[in-house]
PDB file of N, CA and C in Angstrom:
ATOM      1  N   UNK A   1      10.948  46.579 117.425  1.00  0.00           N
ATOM      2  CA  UNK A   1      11.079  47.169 118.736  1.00  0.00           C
ATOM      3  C   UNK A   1      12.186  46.429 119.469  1.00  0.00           C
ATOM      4  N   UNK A   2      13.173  46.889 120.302  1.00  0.00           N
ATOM      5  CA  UNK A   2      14.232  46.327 120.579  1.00  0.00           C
ATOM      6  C   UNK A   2      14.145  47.461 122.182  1.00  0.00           C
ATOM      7  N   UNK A   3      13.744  46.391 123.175  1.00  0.00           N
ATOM      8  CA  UNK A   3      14.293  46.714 124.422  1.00  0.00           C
ATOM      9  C   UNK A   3      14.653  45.517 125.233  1.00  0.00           C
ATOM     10  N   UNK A   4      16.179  45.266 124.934  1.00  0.00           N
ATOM     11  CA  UNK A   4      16.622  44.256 125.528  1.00  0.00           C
ATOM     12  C   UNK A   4      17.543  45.020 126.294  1.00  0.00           C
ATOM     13  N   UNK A   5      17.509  45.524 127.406  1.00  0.00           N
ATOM     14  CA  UNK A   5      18.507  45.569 128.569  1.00  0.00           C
ATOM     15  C   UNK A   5      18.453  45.262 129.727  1.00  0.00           C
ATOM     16  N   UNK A   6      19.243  44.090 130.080  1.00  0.00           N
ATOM     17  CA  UNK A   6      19.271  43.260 131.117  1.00  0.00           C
ATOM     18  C   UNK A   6      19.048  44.654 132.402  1.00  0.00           C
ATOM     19  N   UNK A   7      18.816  43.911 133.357  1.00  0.00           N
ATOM     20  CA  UNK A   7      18.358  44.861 134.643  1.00  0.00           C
ATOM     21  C   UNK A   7      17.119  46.051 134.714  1.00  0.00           C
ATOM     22  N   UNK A   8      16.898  46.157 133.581  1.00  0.00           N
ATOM     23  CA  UNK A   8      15.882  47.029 133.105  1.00  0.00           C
ATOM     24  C   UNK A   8      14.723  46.862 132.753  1.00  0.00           C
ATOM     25  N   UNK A   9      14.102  45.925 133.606  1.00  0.00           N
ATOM     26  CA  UNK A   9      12.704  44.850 132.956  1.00  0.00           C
ATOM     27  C   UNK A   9      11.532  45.993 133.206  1.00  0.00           C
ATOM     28  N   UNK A  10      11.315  47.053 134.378  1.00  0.00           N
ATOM     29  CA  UNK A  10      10.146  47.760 134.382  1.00  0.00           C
ATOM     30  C   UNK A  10      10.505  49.135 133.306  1.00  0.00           C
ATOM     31  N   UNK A  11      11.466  49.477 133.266  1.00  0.00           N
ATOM     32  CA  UNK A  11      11.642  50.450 132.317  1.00  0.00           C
ATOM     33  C   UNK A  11      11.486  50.379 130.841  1.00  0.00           C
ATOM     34  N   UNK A  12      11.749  48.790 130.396  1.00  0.00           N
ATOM     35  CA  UNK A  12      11.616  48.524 129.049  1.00  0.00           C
ATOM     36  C   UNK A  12      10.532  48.308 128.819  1.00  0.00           C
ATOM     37  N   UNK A  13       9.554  47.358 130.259  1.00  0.00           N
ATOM     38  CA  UNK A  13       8.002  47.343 129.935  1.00  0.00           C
ATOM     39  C   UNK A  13       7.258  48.737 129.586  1.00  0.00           C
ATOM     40  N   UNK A  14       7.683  49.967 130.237  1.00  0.00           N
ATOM     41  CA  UNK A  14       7.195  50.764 130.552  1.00  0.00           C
ATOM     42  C   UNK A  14       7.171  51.602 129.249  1.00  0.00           C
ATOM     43  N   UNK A  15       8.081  51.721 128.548  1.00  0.00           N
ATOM     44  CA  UNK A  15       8.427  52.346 126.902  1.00  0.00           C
ATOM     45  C   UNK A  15       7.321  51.607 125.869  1.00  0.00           C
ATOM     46  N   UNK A  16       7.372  50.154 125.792  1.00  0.00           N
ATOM     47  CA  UNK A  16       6.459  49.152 125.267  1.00  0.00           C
ATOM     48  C   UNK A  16       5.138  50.260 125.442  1.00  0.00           C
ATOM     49  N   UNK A  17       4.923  50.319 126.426  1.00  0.00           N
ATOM     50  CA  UNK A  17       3.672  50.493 127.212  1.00  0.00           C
ATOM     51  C   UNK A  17       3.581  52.077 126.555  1.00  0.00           C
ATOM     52  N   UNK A  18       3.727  52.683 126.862  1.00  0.00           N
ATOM     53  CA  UNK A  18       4.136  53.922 125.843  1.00  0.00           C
ATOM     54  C   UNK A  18       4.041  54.129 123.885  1.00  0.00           C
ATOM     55  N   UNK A  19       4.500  53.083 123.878  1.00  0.00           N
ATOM     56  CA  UNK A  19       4.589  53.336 122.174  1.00  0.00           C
ATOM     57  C   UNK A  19       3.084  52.429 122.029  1.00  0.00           C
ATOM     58  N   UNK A  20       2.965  51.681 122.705  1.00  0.00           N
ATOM     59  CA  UNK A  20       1.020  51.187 122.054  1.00  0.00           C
ATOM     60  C   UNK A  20       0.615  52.093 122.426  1.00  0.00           C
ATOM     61  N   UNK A  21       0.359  53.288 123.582  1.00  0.00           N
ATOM     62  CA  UNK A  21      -0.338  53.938 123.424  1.00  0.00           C
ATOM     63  C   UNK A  21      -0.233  54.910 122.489  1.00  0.00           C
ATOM     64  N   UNK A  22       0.845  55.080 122.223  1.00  0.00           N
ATOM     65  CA  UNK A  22       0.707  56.103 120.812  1.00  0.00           C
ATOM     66  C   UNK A  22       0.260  55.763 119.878  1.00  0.00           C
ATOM     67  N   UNK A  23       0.640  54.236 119.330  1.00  0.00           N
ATOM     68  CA  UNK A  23       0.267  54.001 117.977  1.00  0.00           C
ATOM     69  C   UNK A  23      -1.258  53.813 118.068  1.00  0.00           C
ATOM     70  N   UNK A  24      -1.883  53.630 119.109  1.00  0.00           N
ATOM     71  CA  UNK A  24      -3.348  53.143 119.305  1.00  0.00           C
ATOM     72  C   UNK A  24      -3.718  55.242 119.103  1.00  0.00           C
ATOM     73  N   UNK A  25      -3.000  55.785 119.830  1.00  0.00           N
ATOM     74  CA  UNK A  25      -3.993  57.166 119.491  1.00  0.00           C
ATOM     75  C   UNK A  25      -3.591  57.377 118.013  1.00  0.00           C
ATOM     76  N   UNK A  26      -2.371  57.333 117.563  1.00  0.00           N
ATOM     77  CA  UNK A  26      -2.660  57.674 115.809  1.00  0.00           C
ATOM     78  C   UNK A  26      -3.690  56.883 114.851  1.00  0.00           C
ATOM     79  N   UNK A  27      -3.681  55.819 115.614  1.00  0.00           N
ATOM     80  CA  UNK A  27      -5.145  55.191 114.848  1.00  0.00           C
ATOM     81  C   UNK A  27      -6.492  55.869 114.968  1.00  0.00           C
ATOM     82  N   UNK A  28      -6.799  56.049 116.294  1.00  0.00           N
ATOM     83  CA  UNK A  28      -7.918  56.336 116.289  1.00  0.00           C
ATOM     84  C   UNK A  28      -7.677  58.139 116.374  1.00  0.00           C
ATOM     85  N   UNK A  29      -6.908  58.823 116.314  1.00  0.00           N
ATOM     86  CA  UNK A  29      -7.335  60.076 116.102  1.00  0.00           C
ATOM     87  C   UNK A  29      -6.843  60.537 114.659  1.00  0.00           C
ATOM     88  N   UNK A  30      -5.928  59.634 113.882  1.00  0.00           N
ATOM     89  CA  UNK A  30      -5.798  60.376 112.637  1.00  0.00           C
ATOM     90  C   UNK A  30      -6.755  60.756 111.290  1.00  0.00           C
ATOM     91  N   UNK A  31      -8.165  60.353 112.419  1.00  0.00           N
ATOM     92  CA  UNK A  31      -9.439  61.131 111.115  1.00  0.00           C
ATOM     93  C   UNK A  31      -9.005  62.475 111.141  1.00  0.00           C
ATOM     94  N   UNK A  32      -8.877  63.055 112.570  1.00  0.00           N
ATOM     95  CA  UNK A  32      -9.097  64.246 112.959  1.00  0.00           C
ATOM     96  C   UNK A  32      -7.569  65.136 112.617  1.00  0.00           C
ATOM     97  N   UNK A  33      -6.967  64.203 111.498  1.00  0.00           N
ATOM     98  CA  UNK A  33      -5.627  65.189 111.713  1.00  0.00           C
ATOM     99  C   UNK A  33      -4.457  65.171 112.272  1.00  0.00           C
ATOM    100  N   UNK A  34      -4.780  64.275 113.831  1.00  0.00           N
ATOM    101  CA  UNK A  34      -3.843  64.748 114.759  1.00  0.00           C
ATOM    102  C   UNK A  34      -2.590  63.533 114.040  1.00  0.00           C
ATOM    103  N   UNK A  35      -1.051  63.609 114.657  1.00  0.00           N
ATOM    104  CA  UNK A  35      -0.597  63.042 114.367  1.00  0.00           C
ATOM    105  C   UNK A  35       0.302  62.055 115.629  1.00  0.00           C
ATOM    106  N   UNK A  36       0.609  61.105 116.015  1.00  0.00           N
ATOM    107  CA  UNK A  36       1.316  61.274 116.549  1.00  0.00           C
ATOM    108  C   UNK A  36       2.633  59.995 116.635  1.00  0.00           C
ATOM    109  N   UNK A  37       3.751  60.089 117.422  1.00  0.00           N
ATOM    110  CA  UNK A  37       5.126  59.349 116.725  1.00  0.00           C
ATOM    111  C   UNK A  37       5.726  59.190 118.238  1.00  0.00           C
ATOM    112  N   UNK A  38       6.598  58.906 118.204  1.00  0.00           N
ATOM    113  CA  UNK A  38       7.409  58.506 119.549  1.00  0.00           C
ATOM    114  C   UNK A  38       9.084  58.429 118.949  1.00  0.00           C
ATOM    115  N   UNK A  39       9.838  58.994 119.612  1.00  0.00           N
ATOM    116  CA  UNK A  39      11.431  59.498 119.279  1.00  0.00           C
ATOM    117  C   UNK A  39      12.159  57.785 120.341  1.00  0.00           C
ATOM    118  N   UNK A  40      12.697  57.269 119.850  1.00  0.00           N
ATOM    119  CA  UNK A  40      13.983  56.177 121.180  1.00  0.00           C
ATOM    120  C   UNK A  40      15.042  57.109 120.865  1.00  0.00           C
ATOM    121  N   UNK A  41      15.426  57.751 121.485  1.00  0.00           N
ATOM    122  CA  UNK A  41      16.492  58.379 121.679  1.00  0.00           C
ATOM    123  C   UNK A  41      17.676  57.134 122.288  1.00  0.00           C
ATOM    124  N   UNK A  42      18.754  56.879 121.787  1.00  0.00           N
ATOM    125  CA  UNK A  42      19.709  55.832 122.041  1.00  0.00           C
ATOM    126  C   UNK A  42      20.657  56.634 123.340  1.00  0.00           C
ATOM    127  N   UNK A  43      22.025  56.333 123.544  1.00  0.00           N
ATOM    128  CA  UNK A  43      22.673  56.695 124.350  1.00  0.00           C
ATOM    129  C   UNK A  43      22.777  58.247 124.269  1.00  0.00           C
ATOM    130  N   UNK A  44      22.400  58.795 124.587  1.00  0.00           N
ATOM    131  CA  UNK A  44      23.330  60.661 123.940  1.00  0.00           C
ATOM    132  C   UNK A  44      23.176  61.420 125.229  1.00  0.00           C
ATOM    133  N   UNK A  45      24.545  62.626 125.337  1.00  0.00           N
ATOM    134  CA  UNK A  45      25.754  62.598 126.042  1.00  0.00           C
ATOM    135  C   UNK A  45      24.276  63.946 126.816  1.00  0.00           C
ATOM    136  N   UNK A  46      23.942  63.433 128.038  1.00  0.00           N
ATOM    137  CA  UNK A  46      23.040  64.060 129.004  1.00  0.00           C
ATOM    138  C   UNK A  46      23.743  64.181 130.631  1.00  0.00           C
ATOM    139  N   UNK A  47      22.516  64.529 131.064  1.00  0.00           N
ATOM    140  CA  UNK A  47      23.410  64.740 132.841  1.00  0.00           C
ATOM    141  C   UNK A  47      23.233  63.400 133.126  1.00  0.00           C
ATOM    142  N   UNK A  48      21.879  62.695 132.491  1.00  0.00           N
ATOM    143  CA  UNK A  48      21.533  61.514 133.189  1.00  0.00           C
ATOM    144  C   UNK A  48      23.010  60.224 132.891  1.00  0.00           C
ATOM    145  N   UNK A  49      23.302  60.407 131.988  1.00  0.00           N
ATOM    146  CA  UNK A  49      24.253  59.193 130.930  1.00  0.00           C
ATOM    147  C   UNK A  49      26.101  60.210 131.579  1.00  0.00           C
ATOM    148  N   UNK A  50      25.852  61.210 132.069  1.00  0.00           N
ATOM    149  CA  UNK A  50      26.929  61.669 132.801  1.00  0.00           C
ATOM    150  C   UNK A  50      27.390  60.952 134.219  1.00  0.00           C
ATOM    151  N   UNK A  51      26.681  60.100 134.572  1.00  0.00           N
ATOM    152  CA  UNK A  51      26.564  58.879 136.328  1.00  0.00           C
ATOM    153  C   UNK A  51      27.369  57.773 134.947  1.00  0.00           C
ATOM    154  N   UNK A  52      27.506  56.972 134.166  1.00  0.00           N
ATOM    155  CA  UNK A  52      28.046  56.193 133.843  1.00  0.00           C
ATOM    156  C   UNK A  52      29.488  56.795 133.087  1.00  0.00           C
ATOM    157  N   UNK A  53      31.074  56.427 134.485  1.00  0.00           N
ATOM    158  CA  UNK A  53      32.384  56.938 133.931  1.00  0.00           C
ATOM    159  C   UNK A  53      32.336  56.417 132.741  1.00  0.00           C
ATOM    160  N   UNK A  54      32.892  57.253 131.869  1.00  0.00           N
ATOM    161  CA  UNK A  54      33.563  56.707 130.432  1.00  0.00           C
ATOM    162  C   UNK A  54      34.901  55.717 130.116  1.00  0.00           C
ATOM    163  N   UNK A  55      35.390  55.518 131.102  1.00  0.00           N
ATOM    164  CA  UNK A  55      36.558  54.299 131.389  1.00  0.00           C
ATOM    165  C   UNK A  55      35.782  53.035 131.977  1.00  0.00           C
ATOM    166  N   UNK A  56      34.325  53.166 132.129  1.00  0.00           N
ATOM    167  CA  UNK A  56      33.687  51.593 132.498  1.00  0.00           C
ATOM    168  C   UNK A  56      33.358  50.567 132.363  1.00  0.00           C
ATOM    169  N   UNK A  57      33.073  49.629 131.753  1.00  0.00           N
ATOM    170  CA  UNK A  57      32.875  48.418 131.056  1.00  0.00           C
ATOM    171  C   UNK A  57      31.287  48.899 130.620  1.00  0.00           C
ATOM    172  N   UNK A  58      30.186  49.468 131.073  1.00  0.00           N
ATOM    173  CA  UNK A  58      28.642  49.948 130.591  1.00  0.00           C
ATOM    174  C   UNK A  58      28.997  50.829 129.971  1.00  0.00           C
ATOM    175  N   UNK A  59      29.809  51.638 129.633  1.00  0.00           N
ATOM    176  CA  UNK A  59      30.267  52.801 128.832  1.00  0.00           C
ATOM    177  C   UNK A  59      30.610  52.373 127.728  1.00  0.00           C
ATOM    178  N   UNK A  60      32.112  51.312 127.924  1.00  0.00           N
ATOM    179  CA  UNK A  60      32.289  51.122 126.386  1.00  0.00           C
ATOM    180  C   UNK A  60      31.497  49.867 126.179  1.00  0.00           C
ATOM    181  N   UNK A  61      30.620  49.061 126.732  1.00  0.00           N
ATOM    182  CA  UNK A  61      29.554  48.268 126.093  1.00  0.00           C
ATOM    183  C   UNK A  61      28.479  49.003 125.429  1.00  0.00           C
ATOM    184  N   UNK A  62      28.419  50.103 125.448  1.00  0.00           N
ATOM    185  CA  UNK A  62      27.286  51.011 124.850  1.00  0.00           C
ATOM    186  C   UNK A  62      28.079  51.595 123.269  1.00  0.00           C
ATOM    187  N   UNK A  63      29.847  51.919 123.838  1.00  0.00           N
ATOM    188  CA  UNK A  63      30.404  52.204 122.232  1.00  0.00           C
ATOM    189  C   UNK A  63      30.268  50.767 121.342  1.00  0.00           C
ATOM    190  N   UNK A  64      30.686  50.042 121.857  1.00  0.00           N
ATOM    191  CA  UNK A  64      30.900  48.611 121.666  1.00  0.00           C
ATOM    192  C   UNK A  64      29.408  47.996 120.769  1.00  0.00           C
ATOM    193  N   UNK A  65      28.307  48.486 121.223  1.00  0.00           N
ATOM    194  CA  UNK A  65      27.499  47.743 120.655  1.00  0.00           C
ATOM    195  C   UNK A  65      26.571  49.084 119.512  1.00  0.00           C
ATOM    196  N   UNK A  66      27.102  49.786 119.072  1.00  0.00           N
ATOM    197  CA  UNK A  66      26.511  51.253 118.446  1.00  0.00           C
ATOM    198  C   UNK A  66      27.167  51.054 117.489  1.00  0.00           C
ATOM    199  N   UNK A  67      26.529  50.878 116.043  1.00  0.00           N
ATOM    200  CA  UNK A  67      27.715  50.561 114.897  1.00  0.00           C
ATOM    201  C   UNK A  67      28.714  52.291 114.556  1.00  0.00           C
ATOM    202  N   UNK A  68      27.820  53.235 114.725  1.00  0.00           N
ATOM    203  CA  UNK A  68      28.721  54.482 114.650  1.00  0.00           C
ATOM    204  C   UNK A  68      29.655  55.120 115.827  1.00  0.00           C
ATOM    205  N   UNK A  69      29.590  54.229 116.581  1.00  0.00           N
ATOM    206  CA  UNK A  69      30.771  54.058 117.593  1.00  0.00           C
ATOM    207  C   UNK A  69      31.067  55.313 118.016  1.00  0.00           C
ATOM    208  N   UNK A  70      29.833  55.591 118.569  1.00  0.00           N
ATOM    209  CA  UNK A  70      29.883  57.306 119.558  1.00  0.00           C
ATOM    210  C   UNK A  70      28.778  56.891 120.442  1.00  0.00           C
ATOM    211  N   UNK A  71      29.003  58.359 121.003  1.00  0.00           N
ATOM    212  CA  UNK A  71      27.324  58.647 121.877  1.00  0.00           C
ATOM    213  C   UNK A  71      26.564  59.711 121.020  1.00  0.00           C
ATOM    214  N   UNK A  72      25.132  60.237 120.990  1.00  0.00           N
ATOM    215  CA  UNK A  72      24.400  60.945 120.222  1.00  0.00           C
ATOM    216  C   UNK A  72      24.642  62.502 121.309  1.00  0.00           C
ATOM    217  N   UNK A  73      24.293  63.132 120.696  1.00  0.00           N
ATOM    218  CA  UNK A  73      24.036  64.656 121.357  1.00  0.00           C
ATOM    219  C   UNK A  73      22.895  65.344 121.359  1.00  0.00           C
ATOM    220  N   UNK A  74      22.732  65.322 121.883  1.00  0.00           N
ATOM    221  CA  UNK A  74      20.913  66.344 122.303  1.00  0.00           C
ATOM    222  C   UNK A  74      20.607  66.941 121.272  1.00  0.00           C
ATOM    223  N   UNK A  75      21.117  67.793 120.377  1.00  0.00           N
ATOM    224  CA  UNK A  75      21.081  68.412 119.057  1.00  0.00           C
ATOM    225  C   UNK A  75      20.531  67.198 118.142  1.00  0.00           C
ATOM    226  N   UNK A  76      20.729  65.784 118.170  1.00  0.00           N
ATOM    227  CA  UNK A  76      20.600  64.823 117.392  1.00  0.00           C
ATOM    228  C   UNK A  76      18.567  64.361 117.505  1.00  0.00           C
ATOM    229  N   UNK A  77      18.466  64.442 118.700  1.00  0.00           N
ATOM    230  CA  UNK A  77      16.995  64.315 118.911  1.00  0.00           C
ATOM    231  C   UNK A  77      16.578  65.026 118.448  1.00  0.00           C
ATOM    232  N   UNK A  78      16.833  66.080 119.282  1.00  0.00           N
ATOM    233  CA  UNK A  78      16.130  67.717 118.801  1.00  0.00           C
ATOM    234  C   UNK A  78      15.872  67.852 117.101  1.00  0.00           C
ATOM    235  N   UNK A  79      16.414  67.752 116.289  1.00  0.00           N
ATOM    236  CA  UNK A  79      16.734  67.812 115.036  1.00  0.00           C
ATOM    237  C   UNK A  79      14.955  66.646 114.200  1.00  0.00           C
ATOM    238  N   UNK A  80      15.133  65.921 115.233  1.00  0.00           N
ATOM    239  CA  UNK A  80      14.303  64.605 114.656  1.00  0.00           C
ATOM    240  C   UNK A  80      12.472  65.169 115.202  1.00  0.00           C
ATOM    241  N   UNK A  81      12.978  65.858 116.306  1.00  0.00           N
ATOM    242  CA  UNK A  81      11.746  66.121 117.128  1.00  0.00           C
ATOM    243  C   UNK A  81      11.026  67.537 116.209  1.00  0.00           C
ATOM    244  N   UNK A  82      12.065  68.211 116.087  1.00  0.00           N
ATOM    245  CA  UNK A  82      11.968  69.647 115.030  1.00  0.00           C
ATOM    246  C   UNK A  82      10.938  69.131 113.255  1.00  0.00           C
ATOM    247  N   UNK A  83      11.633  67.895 112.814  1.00  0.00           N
ATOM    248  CA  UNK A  83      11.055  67.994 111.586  1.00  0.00           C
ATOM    249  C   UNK A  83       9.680  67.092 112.667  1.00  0.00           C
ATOM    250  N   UNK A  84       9.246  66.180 113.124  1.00  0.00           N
ATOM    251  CA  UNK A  84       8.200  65.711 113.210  1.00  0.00           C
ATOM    252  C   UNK A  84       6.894  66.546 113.504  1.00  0.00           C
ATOM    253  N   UNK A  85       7.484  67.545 114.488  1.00  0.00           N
ATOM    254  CA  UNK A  85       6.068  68.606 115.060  1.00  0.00           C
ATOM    255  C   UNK A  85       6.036  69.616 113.390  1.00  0.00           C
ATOM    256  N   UNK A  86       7.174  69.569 112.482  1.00  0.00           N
ATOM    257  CA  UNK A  86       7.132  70.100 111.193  1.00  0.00           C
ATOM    258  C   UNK A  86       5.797  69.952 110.146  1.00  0.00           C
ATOM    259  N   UNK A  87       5.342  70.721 109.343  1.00  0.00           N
ATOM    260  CA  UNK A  87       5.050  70.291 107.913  1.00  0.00           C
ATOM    261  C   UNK A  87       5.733  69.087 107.063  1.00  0.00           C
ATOM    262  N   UNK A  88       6.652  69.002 106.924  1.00  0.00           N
ATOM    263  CA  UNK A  88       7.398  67.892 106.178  1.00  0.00           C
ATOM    264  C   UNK A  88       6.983  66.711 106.834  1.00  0.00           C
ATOM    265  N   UNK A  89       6.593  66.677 107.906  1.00  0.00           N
ATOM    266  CA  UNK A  89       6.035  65.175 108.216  1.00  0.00           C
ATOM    267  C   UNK A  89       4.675  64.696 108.445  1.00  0.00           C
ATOM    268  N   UNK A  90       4.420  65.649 107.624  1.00  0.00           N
ATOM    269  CA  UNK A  90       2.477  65.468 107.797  1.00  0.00           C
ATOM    270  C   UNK A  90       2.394  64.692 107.280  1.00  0.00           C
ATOM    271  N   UNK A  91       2.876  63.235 106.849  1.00  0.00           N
ATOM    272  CA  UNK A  91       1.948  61.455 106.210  1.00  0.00           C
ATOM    273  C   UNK A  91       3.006  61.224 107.545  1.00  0.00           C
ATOM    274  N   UNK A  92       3.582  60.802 108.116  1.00  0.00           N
ATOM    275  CA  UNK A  92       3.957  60.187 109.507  1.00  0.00           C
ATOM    276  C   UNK A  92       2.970  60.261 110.657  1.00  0.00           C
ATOM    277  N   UNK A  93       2.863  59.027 111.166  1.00  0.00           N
ATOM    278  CA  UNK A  93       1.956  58.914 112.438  1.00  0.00           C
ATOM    279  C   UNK A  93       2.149  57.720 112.175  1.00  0.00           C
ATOM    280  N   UNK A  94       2.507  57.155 113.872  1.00  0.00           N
ATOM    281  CA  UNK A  94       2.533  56.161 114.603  1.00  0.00           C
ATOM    282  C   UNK A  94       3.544  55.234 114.543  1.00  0.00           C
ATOM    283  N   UNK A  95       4.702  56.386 114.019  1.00  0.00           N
ATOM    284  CA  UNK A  95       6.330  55.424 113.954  1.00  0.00           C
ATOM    285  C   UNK A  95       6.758  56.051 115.443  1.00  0.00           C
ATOM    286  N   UNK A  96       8.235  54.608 115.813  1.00  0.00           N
ATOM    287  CA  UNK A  96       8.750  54.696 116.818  1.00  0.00           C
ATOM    288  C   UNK A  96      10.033  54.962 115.819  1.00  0.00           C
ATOM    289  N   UNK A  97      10.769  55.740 116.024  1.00  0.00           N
ATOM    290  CA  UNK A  97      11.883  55.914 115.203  1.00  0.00           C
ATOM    291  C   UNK A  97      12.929  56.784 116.519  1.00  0.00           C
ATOM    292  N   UNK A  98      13.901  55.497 115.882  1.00  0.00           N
ATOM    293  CA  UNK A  98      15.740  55.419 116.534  1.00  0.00           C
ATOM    294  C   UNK A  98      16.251  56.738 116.583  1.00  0.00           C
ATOM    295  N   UNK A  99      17.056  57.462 117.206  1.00  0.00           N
ATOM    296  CA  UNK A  99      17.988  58.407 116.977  1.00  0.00           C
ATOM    297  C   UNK A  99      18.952  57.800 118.310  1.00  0.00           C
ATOM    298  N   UNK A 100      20.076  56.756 117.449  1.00  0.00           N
ATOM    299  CA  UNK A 100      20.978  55.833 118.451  1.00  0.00           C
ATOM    300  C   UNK A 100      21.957  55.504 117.992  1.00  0.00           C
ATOM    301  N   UNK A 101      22.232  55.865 116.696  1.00  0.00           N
ATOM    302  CA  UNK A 101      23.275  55.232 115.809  1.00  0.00           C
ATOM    303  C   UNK A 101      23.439  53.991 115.354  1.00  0.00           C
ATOM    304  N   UNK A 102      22.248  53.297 115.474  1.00  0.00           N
ATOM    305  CA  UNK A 102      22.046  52.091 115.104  1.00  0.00           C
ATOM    306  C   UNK A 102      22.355  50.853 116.520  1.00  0.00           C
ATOM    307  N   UNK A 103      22.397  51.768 117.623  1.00  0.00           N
ATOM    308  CA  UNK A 103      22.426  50.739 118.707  1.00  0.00           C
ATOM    309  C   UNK A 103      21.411  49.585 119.070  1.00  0.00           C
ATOM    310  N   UNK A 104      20.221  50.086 118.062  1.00  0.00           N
ATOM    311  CA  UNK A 104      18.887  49.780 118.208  1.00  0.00           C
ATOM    312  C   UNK A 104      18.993  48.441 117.324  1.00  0.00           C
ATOM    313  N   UNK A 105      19.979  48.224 116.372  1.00  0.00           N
ATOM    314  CA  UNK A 105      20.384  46.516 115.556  1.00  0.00           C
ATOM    315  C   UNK A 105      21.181  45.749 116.331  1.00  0.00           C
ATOM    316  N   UNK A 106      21.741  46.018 117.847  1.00  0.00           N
ATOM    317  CA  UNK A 106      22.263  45.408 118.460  1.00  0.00           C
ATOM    318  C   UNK A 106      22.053  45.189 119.866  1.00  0.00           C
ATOM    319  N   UNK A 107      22.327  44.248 120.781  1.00  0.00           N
ATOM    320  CA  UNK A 107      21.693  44.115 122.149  1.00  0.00           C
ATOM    321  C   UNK A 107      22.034  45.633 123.785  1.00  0.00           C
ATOM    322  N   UNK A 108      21.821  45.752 123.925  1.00  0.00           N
ATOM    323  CA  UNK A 108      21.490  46.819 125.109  1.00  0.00           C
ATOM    324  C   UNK A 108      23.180  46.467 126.002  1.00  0.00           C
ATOM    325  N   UNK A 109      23.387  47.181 126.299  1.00  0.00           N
ATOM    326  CA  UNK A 109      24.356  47.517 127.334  1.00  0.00           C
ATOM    327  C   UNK A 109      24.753  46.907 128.322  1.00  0.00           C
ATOM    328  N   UNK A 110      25.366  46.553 129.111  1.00  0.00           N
ATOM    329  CA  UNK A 110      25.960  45.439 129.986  1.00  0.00           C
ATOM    330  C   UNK A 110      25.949  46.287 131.209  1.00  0.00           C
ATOM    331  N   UNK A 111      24.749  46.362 132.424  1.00  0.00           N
ATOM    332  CA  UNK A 111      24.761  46.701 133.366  1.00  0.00           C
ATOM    333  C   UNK A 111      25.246  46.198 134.845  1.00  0.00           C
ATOM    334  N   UNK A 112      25.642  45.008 134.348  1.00  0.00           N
ATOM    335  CA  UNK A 112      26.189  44.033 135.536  1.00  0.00           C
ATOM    336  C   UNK A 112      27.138  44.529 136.343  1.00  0.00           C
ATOM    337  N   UNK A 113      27.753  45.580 135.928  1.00  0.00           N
ATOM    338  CA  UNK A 113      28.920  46.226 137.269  1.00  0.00           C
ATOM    339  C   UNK A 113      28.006  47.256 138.176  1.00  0.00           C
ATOM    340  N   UNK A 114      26.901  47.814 137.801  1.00  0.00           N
ATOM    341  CA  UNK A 114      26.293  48.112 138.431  1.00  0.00           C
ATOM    342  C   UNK A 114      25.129  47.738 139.698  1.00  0.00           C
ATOM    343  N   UNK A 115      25.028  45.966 138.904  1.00  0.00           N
ATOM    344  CA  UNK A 115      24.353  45.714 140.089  1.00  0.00           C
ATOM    345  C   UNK A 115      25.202  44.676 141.223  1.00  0.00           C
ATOM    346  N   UNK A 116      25.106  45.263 142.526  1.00  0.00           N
ATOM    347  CA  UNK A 116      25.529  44.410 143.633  1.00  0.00           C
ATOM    348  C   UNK A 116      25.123  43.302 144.306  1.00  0.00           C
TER     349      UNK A 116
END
């Protein structure tokens, strides 16, 4: 699990906080079948990630630290989210799995121009 981004201490608690509860319900409900997983979606190109210019120092600290040296595209989740609610992933339950380009082997983004 990798949520190291400086300035971001309730948001990273808050994901933490999130993925035990999932993995705690795939435990206790996968008698019954159910399954369930959690997506980290990494940087990818949204309205929200549209507030950080692409000429900024948090911009290219985000290319900078992504070994495939892009941003992801909504199609890229989607794709991950598509096979999980799938048949093909009926033995999966209770993974947190990346769609980040591997930003997730390296430290979080440099928000310091943002804070005043």
């Amino acid at each position: 699990m990798s949520f190291r981004h400086y300035y971001f201490h309730a948001y990273c608690a808050g994901k933490a906080g999130i993925e035990a509860m999932m993995r705690n319900a795939a435990d206790e409900y996968g008698k019954e079948g159910l399954r369930f997983n959690a997506i980290r979606p990494g940087f990818i190109a949204t309205e929200i990630m549209a507030g950080i210019p692409e000429d900024s120092d948090t911009y290219l600290s985000y290319i900078e630290n992504t070994p495939m040296n892009d941003v992801g595209q909504p199609e890229d989740v989607a794709e991950l989210a598509r096979f999980l609610i799938g048949p093909e992933s009926r033995w999966i339950t209770g993974q947190c799995i990346n769609v980040d380009g591997g930003h997730s082997l390296r430290r979080g983004p440099d928000f310091s121009s943002f804070i005043a």
